[in-house]
C-alpha atoms as a PDB file:
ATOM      1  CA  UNK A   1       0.000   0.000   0.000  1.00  0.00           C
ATOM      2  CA  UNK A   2       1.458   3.123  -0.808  1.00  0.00           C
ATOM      3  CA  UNK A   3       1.897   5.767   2.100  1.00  0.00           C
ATOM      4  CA  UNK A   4      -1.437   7.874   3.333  1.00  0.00           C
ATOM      5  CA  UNK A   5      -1.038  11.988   3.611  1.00  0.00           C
ATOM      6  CA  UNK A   6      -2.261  10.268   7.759  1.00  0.00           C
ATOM      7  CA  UNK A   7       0.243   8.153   7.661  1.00  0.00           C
ATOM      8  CA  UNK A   8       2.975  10.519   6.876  1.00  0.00           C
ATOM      9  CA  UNK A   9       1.872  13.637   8.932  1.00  0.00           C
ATOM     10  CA  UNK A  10       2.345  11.255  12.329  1.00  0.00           C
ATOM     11  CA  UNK A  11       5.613  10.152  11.395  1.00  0.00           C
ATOM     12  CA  UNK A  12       8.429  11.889  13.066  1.00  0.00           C
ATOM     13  CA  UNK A  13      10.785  10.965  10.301  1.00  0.00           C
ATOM     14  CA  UNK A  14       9.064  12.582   7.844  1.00  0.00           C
ATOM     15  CA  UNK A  15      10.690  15.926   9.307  1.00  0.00           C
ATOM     16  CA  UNK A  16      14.009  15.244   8.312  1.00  0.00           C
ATOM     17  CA  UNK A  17      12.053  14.343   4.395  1.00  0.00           C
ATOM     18  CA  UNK A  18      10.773  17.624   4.501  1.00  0.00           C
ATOM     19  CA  UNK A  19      14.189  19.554   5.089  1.00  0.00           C
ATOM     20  CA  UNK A  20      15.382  17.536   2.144  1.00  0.00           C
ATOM     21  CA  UNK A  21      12.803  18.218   0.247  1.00  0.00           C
ATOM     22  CA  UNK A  22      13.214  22.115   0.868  1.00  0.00           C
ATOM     23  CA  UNK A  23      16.792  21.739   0.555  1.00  0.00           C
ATOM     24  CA  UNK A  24      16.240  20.327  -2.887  1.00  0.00           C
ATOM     25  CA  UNK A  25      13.505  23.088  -4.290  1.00  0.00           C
ATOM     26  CA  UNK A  26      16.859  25.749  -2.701  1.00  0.00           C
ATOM     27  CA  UNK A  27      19.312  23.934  -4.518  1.00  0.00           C
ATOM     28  CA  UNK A  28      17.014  23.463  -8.191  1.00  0.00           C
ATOM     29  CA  UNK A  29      16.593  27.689  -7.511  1.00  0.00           C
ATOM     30  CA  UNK A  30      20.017  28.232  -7.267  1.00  0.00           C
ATOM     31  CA  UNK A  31      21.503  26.501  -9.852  1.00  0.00           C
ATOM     32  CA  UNK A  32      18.473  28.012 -12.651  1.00  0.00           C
ATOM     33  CA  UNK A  33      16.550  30.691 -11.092  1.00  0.00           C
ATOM     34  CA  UNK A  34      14.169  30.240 -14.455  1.00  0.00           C
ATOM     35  CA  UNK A  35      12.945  27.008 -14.329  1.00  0.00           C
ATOM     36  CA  UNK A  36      12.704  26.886 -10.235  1.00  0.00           C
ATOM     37  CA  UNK A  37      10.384  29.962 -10.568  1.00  0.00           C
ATOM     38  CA  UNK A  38       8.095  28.131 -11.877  1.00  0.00           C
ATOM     39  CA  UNK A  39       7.826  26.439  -8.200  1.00  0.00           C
ATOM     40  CA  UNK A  40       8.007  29.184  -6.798  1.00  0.00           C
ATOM     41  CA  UNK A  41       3.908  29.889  -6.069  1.00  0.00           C
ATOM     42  CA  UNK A  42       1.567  27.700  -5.693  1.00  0.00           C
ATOM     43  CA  UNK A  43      -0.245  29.017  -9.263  1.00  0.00           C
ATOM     44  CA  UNK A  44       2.593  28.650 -11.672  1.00  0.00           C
ATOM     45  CA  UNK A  45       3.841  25.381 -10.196  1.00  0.00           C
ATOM     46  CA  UNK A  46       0.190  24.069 -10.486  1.00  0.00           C
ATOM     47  CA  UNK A  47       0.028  25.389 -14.267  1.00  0.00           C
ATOM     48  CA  UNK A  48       3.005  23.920 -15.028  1.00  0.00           C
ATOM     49  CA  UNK A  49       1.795  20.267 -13.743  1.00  0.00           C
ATOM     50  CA  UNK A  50      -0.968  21.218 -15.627  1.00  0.00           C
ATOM     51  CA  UNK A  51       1.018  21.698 -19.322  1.00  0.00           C
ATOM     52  CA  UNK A  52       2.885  18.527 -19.016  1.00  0.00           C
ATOM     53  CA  UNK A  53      -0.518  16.709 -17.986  1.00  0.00           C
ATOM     54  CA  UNK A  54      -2.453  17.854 -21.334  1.00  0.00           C
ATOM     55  CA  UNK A  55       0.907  17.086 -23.145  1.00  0.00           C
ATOM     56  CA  UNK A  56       1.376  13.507 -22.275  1.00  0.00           C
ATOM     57  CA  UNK A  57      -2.136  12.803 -23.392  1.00  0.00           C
ATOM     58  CA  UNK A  58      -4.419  13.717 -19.953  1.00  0.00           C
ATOM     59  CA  UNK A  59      -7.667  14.541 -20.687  1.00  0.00           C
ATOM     60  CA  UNK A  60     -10.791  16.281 -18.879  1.00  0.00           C
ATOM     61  CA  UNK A  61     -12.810  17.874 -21.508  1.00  0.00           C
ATOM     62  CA  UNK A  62     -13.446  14.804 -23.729  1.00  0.00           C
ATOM     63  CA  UNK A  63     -11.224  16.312 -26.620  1.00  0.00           C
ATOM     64  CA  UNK A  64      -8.119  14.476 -27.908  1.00  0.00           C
ATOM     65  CA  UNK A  65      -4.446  14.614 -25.873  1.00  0.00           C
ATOM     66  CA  UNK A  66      -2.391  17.522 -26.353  1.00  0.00           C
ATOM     67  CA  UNK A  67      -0.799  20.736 -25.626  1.00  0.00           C
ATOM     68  CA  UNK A  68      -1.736  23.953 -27.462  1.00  0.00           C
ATOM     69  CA  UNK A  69      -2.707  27.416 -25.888  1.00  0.00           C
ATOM     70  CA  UNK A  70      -6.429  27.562 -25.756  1.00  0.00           C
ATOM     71  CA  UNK A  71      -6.914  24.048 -24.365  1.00  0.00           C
ATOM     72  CA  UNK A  72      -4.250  24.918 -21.722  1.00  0.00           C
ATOM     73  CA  UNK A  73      -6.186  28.204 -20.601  1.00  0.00           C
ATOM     74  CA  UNK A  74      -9.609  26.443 -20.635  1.00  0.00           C
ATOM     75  CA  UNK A  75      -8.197  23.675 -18.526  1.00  0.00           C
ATOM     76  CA  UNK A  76      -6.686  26.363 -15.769  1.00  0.00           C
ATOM     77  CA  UNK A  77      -9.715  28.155 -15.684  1.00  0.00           C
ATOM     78  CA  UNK A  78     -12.297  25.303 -15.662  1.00  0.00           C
ATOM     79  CA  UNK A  79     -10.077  23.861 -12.782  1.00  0.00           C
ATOM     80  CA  UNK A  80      -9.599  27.357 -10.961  1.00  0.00           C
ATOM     81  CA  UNK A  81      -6.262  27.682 -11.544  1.00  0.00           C
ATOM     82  CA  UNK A  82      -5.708  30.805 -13.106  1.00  0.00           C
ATOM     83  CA  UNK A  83      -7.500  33.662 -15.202  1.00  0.00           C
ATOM     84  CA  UNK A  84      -7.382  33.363 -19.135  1.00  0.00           C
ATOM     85  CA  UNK A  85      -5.050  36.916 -19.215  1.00  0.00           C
ATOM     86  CA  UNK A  86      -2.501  34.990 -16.406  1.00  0.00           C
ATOM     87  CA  UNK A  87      -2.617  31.503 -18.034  1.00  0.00           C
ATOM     88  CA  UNK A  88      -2.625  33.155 -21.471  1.00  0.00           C
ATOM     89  CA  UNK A  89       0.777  35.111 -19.834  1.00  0.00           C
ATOM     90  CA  UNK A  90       2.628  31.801 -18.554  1.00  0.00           C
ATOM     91  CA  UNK A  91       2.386  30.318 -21.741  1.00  0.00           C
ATOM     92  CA  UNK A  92       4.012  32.876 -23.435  1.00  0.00           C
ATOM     93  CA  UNK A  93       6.412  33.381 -21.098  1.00  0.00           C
ATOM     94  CA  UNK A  94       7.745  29.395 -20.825  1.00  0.00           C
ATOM     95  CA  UNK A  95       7.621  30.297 -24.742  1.00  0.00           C
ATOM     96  CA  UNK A  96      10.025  33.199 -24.034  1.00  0.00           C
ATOM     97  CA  UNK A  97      12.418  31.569 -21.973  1.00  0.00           C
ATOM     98  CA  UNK A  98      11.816  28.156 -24.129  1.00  0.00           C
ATOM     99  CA  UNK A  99      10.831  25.413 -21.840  1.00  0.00           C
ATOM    100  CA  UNK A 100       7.863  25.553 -24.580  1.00  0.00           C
ATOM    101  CA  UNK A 101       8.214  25.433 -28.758  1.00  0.00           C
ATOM    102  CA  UNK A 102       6.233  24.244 -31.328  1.00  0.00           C
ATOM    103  CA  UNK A 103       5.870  21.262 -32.588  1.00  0.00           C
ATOM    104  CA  UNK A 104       3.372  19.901 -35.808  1.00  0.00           C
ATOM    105  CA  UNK A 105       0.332  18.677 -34.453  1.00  0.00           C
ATOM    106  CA  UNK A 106      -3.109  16.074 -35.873  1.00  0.00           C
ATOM    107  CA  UNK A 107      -5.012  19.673 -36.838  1.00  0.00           C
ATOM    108  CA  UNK A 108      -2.415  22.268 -39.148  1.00  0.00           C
ATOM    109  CA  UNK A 109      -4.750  24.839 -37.591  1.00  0.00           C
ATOM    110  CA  UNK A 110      -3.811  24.422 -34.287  1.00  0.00           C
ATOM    111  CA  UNK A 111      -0.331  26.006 -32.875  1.00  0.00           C
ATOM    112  CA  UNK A 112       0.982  22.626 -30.827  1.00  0.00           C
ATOM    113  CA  UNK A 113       3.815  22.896 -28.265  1.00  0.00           C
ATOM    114  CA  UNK A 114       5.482  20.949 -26.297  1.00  0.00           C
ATOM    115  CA  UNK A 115       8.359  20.977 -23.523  1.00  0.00           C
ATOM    116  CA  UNK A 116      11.696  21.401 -24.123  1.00  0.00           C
ATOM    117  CA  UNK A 117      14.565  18.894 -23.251  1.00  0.00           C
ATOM    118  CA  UNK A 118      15.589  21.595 -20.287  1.00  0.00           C
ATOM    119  CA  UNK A 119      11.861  21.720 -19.354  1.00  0.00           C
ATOM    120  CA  UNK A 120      11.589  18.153 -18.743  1.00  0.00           C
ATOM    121  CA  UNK A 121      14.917  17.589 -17.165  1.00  0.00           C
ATOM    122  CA  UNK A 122      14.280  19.605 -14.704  1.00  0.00           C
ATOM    123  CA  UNK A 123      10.486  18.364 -13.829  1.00  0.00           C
ATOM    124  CA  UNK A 124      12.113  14.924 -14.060  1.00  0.00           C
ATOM    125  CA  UNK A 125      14.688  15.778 -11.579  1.00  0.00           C
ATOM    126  CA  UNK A 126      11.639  17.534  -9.460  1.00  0.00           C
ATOM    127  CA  UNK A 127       9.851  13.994  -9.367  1.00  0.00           C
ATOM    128  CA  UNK A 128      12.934  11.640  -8.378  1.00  0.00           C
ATOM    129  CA  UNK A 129      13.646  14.262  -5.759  1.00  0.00           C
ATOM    130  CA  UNK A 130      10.645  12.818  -4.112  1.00  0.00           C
ATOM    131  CA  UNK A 131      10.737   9.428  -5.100  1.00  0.00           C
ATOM    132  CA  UNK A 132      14.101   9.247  -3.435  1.00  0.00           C
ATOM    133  CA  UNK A 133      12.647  10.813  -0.013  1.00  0.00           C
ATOM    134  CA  UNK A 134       9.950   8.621  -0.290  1.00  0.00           C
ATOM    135  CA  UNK A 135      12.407   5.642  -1.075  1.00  0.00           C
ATOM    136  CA  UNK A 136      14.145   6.495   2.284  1.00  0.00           C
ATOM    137  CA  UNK A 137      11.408   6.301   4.398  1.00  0.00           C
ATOM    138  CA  UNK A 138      10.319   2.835   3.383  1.00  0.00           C
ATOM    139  CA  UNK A 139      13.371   1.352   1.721  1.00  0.00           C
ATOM    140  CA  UNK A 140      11.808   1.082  -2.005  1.00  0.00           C
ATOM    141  CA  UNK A 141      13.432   1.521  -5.261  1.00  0.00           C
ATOM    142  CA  UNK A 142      10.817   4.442  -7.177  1.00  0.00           C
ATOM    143  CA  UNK A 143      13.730   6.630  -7.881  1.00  0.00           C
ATOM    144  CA  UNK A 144      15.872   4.090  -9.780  1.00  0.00           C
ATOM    145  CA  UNK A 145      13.018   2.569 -11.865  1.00  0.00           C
ATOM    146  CA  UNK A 146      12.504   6.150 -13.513  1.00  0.00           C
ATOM    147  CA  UNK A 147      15.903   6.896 -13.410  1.00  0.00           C
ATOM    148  CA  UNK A 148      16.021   3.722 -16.174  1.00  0.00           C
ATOM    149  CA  UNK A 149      13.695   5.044 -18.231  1.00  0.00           C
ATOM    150  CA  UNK A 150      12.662   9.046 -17.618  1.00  0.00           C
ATOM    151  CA  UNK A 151      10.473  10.200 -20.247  1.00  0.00           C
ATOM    152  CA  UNK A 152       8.187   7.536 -20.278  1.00  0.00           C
ATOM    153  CA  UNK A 153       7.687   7.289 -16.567  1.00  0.00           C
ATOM    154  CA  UNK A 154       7.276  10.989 -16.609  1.00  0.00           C
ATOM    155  CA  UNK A 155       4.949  10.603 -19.459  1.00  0.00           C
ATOM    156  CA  UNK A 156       3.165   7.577 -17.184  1.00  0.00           C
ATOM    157  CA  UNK A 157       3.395   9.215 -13.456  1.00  0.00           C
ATOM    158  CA  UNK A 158       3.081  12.832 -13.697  1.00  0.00           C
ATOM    159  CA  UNK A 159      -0.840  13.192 -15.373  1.00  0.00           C
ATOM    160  CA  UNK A 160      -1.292  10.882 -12.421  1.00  0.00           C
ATOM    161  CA  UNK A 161       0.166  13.478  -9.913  1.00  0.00           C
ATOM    162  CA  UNK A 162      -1.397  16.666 -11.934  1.00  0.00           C
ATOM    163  CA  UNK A 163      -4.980  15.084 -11.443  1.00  0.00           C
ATOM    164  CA  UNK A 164      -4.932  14.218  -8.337  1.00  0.00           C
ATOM    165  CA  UNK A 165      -2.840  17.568  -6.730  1.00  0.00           C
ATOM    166  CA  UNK A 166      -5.566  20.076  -8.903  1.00  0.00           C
ATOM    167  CA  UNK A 167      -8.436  17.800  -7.479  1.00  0.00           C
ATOM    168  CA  UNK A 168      -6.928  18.305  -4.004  1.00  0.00           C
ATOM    169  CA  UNK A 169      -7.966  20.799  -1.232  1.00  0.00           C
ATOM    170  CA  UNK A 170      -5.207  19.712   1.202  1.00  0.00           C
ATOM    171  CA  UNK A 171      -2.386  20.671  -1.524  1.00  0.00           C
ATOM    172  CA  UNK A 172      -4.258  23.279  -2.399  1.00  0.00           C
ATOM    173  CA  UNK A 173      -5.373  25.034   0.500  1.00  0.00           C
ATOM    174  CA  UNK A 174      -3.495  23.844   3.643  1.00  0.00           C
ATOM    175  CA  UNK A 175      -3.944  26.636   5.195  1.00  0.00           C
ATOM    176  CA  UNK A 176      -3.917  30.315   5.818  1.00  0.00           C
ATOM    177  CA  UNK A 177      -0.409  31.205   6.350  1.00  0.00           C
ATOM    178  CA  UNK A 178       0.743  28.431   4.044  1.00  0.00           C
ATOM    179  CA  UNK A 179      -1.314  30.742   1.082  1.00  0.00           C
ATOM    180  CA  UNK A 180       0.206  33.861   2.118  1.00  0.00           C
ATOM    181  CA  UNK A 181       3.711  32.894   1.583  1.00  0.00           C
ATOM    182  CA  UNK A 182       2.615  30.179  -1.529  1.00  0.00           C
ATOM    183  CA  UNK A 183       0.547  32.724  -3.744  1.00  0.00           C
ATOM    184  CA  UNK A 184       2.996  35.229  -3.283  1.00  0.00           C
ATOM    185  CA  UNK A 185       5.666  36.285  -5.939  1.00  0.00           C
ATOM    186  CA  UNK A 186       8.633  34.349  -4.575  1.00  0.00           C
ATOM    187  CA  UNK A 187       6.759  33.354  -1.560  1.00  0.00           C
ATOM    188  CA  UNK A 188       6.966  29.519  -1.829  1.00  0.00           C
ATOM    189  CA  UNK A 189      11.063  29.987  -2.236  1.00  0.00           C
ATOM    190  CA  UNK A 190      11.326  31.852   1.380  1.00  0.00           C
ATOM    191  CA  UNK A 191       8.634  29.654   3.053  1.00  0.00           C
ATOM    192  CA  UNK A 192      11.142  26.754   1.878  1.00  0.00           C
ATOM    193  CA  UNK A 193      13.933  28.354   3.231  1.00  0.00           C
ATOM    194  CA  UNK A 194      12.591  29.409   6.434  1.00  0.00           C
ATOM    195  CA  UNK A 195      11.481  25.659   6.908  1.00  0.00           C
ATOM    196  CA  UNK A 196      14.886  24.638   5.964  1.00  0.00           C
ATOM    197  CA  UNK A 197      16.198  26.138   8.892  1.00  0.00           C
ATOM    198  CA  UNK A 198      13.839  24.243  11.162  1.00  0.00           C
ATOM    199  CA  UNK A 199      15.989  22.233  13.782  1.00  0.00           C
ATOM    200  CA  UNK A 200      13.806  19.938  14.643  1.00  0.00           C
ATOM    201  CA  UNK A 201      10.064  20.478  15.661  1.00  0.00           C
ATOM    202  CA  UNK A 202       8.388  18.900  19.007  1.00  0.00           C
ATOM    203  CA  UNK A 203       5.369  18.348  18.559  1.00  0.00           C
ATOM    204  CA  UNK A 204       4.107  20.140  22.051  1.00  0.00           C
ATOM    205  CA  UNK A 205       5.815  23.519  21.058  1.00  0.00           C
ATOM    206  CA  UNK A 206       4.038  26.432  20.491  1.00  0.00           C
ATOM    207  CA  UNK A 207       7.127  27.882  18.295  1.00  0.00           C
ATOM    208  CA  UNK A 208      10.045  27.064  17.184  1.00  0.00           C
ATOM    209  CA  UNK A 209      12.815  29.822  17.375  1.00  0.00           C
ATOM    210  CA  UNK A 210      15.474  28.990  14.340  1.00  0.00           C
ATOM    211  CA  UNK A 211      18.092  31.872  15.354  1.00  0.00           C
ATOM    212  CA  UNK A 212      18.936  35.290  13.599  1.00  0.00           C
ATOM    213  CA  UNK A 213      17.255  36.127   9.954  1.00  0.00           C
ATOM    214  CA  UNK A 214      19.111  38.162   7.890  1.00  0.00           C
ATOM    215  CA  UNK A 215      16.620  39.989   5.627  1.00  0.00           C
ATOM    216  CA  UNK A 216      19.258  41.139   3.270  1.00  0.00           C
ATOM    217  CA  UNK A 217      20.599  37.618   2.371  1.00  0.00           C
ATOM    218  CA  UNK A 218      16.738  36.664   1.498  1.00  0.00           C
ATOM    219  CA  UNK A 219      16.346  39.538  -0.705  1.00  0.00           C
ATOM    220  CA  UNK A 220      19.701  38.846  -2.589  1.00  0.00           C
ATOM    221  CA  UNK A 221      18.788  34.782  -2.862  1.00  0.00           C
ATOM    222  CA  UNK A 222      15.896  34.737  -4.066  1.00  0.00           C
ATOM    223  CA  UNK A 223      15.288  38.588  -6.058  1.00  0.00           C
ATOM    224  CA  UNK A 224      13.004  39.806  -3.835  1.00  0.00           C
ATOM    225  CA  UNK A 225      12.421  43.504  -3.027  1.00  0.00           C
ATOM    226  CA  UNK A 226      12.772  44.491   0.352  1.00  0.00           C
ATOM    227  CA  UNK A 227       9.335  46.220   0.446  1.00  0.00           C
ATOM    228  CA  UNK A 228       7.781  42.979  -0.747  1.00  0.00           C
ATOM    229  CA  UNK A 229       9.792  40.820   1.735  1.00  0.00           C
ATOM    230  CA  UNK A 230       8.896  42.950   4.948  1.00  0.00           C
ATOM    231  CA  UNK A 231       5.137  43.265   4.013  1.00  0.00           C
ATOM    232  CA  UNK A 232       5.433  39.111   3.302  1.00  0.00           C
ATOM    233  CA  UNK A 233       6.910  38.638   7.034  1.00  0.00           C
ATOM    234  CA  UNK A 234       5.052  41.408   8.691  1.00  0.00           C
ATOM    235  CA  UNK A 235       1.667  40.004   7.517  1.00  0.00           C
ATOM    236  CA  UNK A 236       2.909  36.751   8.468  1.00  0.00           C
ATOM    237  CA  UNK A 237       3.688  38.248  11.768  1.00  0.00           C
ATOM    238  CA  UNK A 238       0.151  39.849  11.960  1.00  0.00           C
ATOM    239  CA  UNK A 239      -1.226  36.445  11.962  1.00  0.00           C
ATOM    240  CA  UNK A 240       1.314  34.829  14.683  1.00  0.00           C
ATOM    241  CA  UNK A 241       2.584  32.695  12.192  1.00  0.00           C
ATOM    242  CA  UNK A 242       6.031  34.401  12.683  1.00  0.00           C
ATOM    243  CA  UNK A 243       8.150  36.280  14.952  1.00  0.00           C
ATOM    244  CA  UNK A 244      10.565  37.566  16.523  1.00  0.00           C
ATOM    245  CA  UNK A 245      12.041  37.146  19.892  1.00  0.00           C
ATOM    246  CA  UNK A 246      12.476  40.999  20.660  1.00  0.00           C
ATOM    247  CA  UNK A 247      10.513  44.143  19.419  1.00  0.00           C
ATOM    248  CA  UNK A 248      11.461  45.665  16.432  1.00  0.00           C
ATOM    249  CA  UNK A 249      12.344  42.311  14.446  1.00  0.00           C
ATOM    250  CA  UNK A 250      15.306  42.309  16.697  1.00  0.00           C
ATOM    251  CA  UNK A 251      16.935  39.365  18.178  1.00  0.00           C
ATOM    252  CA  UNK A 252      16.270  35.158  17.200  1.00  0.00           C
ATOM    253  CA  UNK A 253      13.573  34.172  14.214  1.00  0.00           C
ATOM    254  CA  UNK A 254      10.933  32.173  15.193  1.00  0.00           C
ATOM    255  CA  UNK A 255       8.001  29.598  13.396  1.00  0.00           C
ATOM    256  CA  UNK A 256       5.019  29.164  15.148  1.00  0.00           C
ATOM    257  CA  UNK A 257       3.681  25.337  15.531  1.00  0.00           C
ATOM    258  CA  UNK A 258       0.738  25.995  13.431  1.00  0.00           C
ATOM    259  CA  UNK A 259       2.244  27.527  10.285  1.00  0.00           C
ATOM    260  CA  UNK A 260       4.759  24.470  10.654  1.00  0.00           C
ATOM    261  CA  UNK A 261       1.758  21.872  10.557  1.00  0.00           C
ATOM    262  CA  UNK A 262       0.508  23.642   7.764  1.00  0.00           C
ATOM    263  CA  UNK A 263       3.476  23.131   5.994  1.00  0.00           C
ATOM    264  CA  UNK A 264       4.203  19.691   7.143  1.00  0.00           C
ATOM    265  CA  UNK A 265       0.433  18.517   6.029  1.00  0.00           C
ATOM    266  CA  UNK A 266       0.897  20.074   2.479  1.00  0.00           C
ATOM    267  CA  UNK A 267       3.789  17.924   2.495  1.00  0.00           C
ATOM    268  CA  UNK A 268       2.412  14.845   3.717  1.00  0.00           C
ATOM    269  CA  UNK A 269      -0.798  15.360   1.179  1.00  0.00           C
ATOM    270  CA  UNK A 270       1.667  16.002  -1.705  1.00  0.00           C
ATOM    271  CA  UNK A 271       3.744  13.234  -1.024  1.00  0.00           C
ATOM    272  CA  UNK A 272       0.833  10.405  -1.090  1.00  0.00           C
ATOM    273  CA  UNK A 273      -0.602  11.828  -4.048  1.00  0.00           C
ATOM    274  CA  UNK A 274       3.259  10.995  -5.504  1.00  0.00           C
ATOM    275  CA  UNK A 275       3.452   7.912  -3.959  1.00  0.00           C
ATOM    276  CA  UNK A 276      -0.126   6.485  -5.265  1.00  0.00           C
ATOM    277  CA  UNK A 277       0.677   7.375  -9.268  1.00  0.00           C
ATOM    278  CA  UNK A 278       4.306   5.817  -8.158  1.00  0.00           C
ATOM    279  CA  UNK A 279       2.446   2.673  -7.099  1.00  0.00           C
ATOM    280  CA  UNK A 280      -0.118   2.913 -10.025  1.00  0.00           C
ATOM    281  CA  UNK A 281       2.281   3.255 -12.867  1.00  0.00           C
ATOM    282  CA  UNK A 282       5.314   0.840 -11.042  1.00  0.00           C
ATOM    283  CA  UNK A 283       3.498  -1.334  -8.544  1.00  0.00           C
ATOM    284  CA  UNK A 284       3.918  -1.528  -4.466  1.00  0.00           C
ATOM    285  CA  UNK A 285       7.523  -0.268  -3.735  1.00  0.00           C
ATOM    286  CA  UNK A 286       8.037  -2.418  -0.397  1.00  0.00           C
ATOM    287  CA  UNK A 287       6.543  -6.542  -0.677  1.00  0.00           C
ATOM    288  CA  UNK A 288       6.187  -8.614   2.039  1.00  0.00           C
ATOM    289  CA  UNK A 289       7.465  -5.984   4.553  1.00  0.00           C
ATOM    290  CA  UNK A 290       4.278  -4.050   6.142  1.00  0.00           C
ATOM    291  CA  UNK A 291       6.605  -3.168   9.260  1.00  0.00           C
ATOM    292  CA  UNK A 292       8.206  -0.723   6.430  1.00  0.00           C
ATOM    293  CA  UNK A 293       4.733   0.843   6.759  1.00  0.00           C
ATOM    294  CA  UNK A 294       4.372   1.253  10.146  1.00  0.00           C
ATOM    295  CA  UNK A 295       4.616   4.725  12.102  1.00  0.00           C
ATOM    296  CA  UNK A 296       7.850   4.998  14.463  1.00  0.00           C
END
């Protein structure tokens, strides 16, 4: 049985999976600023699940498989993903920075694109990221069966994980402060690096205080303005979802134990929505070991 979003939210270890998992999101950022900002809010990473759904054939409208600009924007909008203007935007901006092109297509009319090689590297690299977390909780072997063969498990798994995360009110909307800092411009890049920072998290704390916050090394990381940054924290702060130890943002940083459940749940919810189109496409990743399953 794969893992439950239950399941995973009780177990202790799946801390130390969600530090990698930020650490990973940090590290894809760094090294191509471009392609991670497309994970960088909650509405462009969801758009861009859905482009490579509708491209490797997925299908909610009852039309035939396939990638072209009005399908995409009448598939964001009939799932509540985005306005026509902002989904008509995205796709000419992966255009612009050419994780899209064209490509011929069943009907000459139509304008078909599809991802680029750089496009689906690096959503490739975003999925064995988590197979490999996943494979370290329970001992399995997801990560190396797509590492075999990538574009067809891509082209298997991911329409999987596109339906299900759209269709799902736990990724979508864990919770208040989890929005603020997910629907933000960069928000979801300083939300995973706050979390990063985490130490560890007992479960009876109200907070968790993760030691000085330099604003200016934010700002520089991730492109941020400084305006944006404070009025990010401060409403954060507002809602007592952050902190600081002194007045004034002056001394240690601190995380409050509900923002960090928040987070945590989005993570557990995510990752058994991966784990269920893992065991769809490649079959149960642990036989004849339910202890593998159990909660420590």
């Amino acid at each position: 049985m794969a893992f439950t979003a239950d399941n995973l939210a009780a177990d202790d270890r799946f801390l130390a999976a969600i530090l990698h998992c930020a650490d990973q999101m940090l590290a894809i950022y760094r090294e191509s600023p471009r392609i991670a900002s497309i994970f960088a809010a909650q509405q462009r990473w969801l758009m861009a699940h859905a482009g490579f759904a509708l491209h490797y054939g997925y299908s909610d409208d009852g039309k035939s498989g396939g990638l072209y600009s009005g399908r995409f924007i009448d598939f964001a909008v009939r799932n509540d993903i985005a306005s026509r203007n902002t989904a008509a935007a995205f796709m000419q901006e992966m255009l612009a920075y050419r994780f899209l092109r064209p490509v011929p297509g069943p009907d000459k009319r139509t304008r078909y694109l599809e991802p680029t090689e750089i496009a689906e590297q690096h959503f490739t690299r975003w999925l064995v990221a988590h197979m490999m977390i996943l494979d370290g909780l329970d001992g399995g072997e997801r990560a190396d069966k797509i590492a075999a063969d990538p574009s067809a498990m891509m082209a298997a798994i991911q329409p999987l994980i596109a339906r299900a995360i759209i269709g799902s009110e736990a990724v979508r909307n864990p919770g208040a402060t989890f929005n603020l800092f997910n629907w933000a411009n960069s928000g979801g890049l300083v939300m995973d690096y706050l979390i990063s920072r985490l130490p560890e998290f007992p479960r009876t704390a109200e907070r968790v205080v993760l030691g000085p916050l330099s604003l200016r090394e934010i700002r520089e990381q991730f492109m941020i303005s400084n305006t944006h940054l404070k009025r990010l924290l401060m409403q954060a702060a507002t809602m007592e979802s952050i902190g600081w130890t002194e007045p004034s943002r002056k001394g240690d940083f601190w995380l409050s134990a509900h923002f960090i459940r928040e987070y945590w749940n989005y993570q557990a919810a995510k990752f058994a929505i991966i784990d269920a189109a893992a065991e769809a496409v490649l079959g149960p990743a642990v036989r004849d070991e339910p202890q593998a399953r159990q909660v420590v």
